[in-house]
C-alpha atoms as a PDB file:
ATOM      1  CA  UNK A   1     -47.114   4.117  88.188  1.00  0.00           C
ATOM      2  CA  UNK A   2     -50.178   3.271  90.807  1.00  0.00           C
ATOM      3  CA  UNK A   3     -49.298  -0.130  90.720  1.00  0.00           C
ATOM      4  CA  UNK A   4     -46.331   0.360  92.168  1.00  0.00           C
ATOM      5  CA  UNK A   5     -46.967   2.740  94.629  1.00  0.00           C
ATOM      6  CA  UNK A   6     -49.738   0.128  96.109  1.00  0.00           C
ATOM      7  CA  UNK A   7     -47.096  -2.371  95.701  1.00  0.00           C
ATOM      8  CA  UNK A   8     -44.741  -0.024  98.433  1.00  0.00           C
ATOM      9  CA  UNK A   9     -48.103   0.683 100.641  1.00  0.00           C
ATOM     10  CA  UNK A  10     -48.338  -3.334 100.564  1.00  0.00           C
ATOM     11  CA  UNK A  11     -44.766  -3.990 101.364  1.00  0.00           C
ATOM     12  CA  UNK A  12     -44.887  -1.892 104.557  1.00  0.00           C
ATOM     13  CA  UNK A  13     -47.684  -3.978 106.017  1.00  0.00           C
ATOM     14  CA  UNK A  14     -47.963  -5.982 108.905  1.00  0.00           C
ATOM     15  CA  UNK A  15     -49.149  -9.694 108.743  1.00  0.00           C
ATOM     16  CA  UNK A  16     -52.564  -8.581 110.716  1.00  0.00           C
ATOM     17  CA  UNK A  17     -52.730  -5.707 108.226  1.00  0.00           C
ATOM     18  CA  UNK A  18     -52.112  -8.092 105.207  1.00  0.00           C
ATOM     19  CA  UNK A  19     -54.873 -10.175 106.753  1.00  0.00           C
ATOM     20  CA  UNK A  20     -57.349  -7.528 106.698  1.00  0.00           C
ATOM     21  CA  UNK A  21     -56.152  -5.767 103.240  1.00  0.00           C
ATOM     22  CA  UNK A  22     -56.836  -9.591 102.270  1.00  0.00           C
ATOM     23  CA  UNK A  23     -59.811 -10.196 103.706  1.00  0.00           C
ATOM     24  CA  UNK A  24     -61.044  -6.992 102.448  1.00  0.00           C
ATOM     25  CA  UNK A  25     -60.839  -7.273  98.369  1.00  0.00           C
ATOM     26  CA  UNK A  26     -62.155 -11.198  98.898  1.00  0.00           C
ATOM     27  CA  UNK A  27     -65.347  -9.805 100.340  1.00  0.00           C
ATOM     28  CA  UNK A  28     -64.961  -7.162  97.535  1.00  0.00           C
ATOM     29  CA  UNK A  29     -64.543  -9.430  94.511  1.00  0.00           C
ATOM     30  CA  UNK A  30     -67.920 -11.961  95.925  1.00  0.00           C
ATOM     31  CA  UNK A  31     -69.476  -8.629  95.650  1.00  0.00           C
ATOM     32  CA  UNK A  32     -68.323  -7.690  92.053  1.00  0.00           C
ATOM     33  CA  UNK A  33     -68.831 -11.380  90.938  1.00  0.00           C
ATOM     34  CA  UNK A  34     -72.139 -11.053  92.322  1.00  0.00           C
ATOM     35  CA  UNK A  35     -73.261  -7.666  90.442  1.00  0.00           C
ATOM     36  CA  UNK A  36     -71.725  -8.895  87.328  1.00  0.00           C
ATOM     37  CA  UNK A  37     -73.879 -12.026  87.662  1.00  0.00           C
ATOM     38  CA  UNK A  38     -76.957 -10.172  87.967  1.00  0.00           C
ATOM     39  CA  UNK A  39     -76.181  -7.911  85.381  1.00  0.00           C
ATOM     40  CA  UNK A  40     -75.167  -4.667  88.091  1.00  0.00           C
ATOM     41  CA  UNK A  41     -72.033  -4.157  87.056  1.00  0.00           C
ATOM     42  CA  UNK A  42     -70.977  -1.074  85.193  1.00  0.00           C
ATOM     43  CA  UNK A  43     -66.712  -1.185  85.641  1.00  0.00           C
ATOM     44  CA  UNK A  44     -65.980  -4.500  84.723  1.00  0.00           C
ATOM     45  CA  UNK A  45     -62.197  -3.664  84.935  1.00  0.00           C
ATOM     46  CA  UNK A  46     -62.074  -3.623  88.229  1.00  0.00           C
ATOM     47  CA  UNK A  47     -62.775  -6.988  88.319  1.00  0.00           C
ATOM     48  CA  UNK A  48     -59.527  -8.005  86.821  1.00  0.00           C
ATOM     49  CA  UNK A  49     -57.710  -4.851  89.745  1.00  0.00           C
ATOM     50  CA  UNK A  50     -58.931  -6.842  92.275  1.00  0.00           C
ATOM     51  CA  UNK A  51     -58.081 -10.066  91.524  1.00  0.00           C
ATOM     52  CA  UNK A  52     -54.225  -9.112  91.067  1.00  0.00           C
ATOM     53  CA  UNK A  53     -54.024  -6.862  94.229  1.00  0.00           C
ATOM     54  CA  UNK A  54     -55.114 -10.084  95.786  1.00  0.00           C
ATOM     55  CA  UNK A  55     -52.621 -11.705  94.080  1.00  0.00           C
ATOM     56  CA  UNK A  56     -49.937  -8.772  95.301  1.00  0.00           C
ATOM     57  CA  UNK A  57     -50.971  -9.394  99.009  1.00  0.00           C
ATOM     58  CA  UNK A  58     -50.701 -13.324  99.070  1.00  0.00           C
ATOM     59  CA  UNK A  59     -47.078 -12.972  97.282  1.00  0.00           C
ATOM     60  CA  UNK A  60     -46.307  -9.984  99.706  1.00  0.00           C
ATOM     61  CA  UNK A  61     -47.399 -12.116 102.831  1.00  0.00           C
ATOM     62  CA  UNK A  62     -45.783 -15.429 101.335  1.00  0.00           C
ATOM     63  CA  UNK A  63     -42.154 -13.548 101.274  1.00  0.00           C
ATOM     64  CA  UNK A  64     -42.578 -12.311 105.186  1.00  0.00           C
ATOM     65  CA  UNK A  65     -43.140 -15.536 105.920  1.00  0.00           C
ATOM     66  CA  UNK A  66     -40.499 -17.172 103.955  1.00  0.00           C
ATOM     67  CA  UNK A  67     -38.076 -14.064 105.619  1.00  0.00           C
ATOM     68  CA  UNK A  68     -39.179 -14.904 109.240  1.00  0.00           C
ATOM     69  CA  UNK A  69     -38.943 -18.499 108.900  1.00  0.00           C
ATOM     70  CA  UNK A  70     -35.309 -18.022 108.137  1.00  0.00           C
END
């Protein structure tokens, strides 16, 4: 059910928003990549979150473009 309520907050973005949200969880996941590599990390699940809401905002921002190019 959380999933798909971010996947609505996502939808309703704009492009500079999806750029941010974007720019956001990359800076996130460097920082859980590096904790796990040093041995820091304690919710290793999130790991695997982040990496598919990263995948939800490139799809999301691939179909506005797709949309506006038509």
């Amino acid at each position: 059910m959380k999933t798909k309520q971010r996947y609505g907050d996502i939808k309703v973005m704009t492009d500079d928003q999806l750029s941010d949200e974007l720019l956001k969880l990359k800076k996130e996941q460097f920082n859980l990549r590096f904790q796990r590599a040093t041995g820091q990390l304690e919710n290793t699940s999130r790991v695997r979150v982040v990496r598919r809401e990263i995948a939800r905002v490139k799809t999301v921002a691939s179909q506005k473009r797709r949309t506006a190019a038509k």
